[in-house]
N, C-alpha and C. Protein backbone atom coordinates (compact mmCIF):
# COMPACT_ATOMS: atom_id res chain seq x y z
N UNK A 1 0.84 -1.18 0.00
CA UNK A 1 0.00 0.00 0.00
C UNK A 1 0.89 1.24 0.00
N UNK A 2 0.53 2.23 -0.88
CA UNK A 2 1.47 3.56 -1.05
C UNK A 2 0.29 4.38 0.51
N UNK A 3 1.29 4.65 1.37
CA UNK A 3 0.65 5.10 2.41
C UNK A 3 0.44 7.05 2.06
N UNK A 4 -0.36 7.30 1.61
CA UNK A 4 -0.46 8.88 1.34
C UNK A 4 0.13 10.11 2.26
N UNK A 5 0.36 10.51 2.48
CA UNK A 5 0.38 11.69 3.65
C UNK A 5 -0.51 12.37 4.33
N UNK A 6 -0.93 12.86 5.47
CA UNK A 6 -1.76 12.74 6.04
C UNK A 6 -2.07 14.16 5.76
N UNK A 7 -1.29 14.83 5.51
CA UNK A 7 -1.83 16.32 4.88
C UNK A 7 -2.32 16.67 3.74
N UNK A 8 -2.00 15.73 2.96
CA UNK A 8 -3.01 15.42 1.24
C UNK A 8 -4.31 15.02 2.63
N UNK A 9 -4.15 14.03 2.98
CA UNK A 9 -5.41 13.55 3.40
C UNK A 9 -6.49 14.55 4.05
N UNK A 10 -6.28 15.55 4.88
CA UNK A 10 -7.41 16.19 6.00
C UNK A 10 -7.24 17.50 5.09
N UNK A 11 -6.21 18.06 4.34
CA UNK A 11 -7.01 19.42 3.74
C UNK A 11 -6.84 19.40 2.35
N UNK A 12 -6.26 18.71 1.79
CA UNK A 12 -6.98 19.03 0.11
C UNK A 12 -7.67 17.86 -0.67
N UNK A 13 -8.09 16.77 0.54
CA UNK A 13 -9.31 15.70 -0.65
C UNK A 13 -11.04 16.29 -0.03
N UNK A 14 -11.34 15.66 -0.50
CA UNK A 14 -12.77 15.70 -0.29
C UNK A 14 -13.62 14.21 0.63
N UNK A 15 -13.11 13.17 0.10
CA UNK A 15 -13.19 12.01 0.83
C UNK A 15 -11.44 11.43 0.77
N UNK A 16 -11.59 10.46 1.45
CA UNK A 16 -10.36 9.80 1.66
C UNK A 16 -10.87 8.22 2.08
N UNK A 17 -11.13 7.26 1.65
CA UNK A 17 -11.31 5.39 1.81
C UNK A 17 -10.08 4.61 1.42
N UNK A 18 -10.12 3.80 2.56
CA UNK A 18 -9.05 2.81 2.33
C UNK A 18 -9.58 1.68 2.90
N UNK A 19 -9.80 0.52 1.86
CA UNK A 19 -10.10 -0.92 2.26
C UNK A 19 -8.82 -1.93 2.41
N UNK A 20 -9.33 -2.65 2.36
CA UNK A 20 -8.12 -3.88 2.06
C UNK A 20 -7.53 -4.16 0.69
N UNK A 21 -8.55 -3.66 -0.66
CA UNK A 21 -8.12 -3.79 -2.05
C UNK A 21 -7.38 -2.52 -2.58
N UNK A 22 -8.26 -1.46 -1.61
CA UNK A 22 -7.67 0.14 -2.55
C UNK A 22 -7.46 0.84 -1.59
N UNK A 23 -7.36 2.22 -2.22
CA UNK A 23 -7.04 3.54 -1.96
C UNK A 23 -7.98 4.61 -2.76
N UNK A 24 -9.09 5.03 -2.46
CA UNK A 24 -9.51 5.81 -2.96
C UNK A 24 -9.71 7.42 -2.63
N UNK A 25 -9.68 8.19 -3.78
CA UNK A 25 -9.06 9.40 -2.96
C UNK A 25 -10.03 10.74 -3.96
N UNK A 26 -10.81 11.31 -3.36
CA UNK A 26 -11.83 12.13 -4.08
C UNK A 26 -11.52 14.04 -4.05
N UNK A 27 -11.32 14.18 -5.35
CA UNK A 27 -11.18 16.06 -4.89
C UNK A 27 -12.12 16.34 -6.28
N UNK A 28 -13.02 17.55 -5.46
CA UNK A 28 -13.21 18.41 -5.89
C UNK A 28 -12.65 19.26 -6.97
N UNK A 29 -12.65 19.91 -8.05
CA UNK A 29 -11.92 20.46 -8.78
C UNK A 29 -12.93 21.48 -9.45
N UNK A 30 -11.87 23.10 -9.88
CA UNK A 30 -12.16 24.13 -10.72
C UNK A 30 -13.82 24.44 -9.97
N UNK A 31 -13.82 24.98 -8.79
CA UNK A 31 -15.13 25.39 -7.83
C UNK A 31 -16.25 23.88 -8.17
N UNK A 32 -15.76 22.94 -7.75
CA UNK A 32 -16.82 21.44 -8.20
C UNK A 32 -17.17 21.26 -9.33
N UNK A 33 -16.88 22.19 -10.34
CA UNK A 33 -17.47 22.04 -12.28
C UNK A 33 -16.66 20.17 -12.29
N UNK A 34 -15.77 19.78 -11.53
CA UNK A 34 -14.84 18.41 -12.33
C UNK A 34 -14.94 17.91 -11.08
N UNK A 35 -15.44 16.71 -10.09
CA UNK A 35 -14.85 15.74 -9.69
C UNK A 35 -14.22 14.71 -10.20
N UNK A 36 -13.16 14.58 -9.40
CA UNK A 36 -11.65 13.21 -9.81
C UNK A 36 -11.47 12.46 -8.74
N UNK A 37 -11.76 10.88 -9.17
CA UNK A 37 -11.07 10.06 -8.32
C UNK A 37 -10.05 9.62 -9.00
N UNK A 38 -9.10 9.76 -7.53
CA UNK A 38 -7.69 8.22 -7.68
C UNK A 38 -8.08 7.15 -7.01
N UNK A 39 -7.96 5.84 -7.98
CA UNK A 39 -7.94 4.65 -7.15
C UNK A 39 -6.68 4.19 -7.35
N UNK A 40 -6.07 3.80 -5.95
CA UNK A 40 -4.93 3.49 -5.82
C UNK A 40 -4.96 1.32 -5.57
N UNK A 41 -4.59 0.90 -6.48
CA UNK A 41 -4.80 -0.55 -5.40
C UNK A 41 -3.40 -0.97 -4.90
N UNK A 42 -3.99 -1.58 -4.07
CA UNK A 42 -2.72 -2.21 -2.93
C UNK A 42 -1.68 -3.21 -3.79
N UNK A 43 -2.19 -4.35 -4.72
CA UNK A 43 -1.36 -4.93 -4.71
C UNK A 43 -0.32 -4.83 -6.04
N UNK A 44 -0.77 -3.77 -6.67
CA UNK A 44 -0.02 -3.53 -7.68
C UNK A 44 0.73 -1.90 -7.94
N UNK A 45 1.49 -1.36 -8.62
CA UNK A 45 2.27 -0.21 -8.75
C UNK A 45 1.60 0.51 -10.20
N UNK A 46 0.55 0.61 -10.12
CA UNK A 46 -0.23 1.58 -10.88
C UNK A 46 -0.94 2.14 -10.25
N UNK A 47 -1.94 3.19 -10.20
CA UNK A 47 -3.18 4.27 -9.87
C UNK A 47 -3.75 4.61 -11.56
N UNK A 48 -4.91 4.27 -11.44
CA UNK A 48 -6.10 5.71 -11.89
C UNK A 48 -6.54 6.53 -11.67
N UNK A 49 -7.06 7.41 -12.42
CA UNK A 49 -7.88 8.36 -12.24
C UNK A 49 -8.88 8.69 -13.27
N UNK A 50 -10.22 8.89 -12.65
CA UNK A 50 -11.05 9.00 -13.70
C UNK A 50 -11.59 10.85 -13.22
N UNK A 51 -12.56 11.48 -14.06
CA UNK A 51 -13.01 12.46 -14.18
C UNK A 51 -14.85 12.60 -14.70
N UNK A 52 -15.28 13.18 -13.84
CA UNK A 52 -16.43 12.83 -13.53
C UNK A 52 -17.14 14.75 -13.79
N UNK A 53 -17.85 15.11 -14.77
CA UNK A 53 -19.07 16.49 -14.61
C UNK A 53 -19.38 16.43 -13.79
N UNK A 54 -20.20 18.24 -13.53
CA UNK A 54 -21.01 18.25 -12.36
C UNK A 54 -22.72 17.49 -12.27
N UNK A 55 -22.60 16.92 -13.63
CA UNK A 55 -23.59 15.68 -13.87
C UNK A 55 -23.96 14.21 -13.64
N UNK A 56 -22.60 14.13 -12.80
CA UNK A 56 -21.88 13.03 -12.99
C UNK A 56 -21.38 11.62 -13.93
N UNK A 57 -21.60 12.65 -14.89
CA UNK A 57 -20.84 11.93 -17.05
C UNK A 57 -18.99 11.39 -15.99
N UNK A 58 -18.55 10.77 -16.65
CA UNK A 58 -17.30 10.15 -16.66
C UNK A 58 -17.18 10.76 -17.94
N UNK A 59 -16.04 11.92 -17.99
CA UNK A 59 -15.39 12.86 -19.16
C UNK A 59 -13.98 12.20 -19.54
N UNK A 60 -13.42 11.71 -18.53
CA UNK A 60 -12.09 11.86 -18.65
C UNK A 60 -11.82 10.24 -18.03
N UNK A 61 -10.79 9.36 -18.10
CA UNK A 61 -10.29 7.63 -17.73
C UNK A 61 -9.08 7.71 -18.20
N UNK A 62 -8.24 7.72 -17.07
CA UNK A 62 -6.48 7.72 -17.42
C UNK A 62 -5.88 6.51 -16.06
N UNK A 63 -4.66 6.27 -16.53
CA UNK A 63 -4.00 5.29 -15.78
C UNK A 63 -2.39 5.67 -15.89
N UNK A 64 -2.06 5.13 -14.77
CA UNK A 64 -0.34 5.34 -14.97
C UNK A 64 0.07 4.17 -14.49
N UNK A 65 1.10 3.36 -14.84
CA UNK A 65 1.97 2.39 -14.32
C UNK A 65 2.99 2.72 -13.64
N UNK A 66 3.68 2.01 -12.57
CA UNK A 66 5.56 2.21 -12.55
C UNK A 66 5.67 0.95 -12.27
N UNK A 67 7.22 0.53 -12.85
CA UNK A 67 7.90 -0.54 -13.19
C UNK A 67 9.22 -0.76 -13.56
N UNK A 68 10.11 -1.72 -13.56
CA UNK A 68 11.46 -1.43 -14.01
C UNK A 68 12.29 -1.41 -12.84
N UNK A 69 11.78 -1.07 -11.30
CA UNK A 69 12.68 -0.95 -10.19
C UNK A 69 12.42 -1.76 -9.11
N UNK A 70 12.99 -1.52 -8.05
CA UNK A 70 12.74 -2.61 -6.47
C UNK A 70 11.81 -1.66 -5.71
N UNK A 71 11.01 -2.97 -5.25
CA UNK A 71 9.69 -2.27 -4.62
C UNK A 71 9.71 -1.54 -3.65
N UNK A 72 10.80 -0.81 -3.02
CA UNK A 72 11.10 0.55 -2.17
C UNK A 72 11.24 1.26 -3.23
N UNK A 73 12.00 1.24 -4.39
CA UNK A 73 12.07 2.44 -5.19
C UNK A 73 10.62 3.03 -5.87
N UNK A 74 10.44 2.02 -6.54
CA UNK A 74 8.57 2.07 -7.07
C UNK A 74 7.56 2.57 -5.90
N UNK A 75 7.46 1.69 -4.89
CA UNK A 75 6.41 2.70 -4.24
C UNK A 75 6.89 4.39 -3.56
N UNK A 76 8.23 4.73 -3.45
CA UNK A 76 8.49 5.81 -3.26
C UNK A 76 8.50 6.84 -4.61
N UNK A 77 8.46 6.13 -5.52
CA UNK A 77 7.89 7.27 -7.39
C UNK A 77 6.82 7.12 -7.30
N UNK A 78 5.84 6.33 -6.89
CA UNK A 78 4.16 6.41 -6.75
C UNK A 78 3.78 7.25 -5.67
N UNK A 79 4.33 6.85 -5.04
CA UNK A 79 3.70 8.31 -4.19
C UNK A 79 4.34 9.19 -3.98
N UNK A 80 5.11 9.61 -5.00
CA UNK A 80 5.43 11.18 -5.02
C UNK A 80 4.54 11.27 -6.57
N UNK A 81 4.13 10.56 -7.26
CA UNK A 81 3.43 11.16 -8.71
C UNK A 81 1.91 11.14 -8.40
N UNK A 82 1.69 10.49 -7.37
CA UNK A 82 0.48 10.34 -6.81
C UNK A 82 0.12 11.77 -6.01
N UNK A 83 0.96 11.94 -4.96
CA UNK A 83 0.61 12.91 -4.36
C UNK A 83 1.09 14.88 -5.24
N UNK A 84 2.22 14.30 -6.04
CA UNK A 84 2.43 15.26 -6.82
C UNK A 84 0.68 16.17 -7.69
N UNK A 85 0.31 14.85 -8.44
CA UNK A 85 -1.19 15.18 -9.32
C UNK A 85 -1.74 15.75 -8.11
N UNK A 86 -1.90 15.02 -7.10
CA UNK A 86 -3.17 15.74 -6.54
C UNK A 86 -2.72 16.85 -5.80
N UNK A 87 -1.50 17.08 -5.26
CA UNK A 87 -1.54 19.36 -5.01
C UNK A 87 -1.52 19.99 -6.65
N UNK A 88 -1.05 19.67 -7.21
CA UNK A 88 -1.54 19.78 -8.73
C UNK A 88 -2.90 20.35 -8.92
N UNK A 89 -3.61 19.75 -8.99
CA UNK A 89 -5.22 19.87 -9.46
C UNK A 89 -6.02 20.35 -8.38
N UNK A 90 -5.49 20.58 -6.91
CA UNK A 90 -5.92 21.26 -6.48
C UNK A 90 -5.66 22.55 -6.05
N UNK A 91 -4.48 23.12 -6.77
CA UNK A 91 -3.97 24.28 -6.51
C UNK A 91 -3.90 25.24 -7.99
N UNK A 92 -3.99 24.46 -8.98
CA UNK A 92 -3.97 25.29 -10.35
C UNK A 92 -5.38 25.18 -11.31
N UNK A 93 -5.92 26.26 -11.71
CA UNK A 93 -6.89 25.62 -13.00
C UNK A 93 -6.73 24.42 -13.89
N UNK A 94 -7.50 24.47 -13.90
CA UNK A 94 -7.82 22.92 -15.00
C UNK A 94 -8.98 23.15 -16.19
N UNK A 95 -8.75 22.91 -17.13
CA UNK A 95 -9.73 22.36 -17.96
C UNK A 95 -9.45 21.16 -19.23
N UNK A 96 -10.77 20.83 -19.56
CA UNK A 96 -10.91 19.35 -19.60
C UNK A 96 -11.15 19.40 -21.63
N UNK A 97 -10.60 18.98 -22.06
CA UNK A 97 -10.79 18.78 -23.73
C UNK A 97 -11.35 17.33 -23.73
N UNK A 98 -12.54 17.75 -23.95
CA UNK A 98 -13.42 16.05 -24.36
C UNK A 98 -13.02 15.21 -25.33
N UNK A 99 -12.79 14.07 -25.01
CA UNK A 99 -12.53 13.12 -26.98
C UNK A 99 -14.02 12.26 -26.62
N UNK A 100 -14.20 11.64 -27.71
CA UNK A 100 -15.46 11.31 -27.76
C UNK A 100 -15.76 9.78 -27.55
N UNK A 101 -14.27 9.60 -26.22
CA UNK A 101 -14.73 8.35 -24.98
C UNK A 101 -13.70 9.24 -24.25
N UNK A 102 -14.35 8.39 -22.89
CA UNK A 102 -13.36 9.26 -21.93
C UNK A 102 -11.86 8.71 -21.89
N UNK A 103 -11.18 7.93 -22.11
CA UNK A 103 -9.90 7.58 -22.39
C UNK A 103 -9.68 8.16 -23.20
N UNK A 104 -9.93 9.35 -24.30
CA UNK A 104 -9.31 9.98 -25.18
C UNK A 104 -9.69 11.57 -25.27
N UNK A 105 -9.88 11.97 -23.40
CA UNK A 105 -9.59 13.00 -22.94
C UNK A 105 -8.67 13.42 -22.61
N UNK A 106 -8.37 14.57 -22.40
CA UNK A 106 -7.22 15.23 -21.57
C UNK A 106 -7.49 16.38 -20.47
N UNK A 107 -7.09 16.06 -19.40
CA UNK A 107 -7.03 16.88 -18.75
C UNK A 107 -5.42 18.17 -18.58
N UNK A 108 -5.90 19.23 -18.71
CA UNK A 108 -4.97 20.52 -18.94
C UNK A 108 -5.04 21.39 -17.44
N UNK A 109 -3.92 21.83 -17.05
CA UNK A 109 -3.36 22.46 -15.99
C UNK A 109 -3.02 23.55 -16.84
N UNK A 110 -3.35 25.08 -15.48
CA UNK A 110 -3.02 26.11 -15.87
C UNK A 110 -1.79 26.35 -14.89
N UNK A 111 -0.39 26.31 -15.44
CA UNK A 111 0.11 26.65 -14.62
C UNK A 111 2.27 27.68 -15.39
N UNK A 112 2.24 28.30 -14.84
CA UNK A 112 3.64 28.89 -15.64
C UNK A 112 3.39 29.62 -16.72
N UNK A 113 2.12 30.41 -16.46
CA UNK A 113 1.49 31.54 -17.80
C UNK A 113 1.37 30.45 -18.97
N UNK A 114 0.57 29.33 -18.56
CA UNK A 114 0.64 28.43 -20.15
C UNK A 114 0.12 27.01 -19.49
N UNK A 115 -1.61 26.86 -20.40
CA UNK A 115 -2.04 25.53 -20.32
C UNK A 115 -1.36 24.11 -20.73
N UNK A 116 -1.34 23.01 -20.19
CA UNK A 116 -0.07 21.74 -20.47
C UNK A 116 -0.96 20.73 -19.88
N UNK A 117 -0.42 19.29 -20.49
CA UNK A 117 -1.64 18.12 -19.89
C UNK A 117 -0.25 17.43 -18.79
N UNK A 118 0.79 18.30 -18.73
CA UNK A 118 1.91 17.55 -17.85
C UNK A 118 1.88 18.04 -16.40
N UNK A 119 0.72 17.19 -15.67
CA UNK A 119 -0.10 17.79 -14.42
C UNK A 119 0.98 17.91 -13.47
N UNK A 120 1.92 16.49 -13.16
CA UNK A 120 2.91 16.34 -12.39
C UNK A 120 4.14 15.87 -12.48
């Protein structure tokens, strides 16, 4: 389990669940126009994140892997890219370019006088 930090946890999510399979981790985004979950699972070195309207449409379905290293190194790059995205998206604008499924969205950060989909 990538253990989060407890200061992501109490002031910038919205919910915070942890079972025995996952990690799920809910923020708010751009005044509530975008909720985003991360699901983090325990037994493997990937996270998602999906993106959800204030309709609740699923706009946006992305995934990241890590791999290639020893499992102290990997879970210490997951949760810094993990916790990286999320002060990310909750500290800069965002907006969302629809493709027409949500895996072939993008989500865009406003940040360095210049929109970029390179959140973290």
């Amino acid at each position: 389990m990538i253990e989060i930090d407890d200061i992501i946890k109490t002031d910038v999510l919205d919910e915070y669940i942890a079972d025995r399979h996952k990690q799920t981790l809910t923020i708010a985004a751009n005044n509530e126009e975008l909720k985003i979950i991360v699901t983090i699972p325990h037994d493997v070195f990937e996270w998602y994140v999906d993106v959800f309207d204030r309709n609740g449409r699923k706009v946006l379905s992305n995934w990241l892997d890590h791999y290639g290293e020893t499992q102290t190194n990997l879970r210490a790059e997951m949760k810094e890219s993990v916790e990286g995205f999320i002060v990310a998206v909750t500290k800069h604008p965002l907006r969302l370019i629809e493709g027409r499924k949500p895996e072939q969205s993008i989500l865009q950060i406003y940040r360095n006088d210049r929109w970029t989909d390179k959140i973290y």
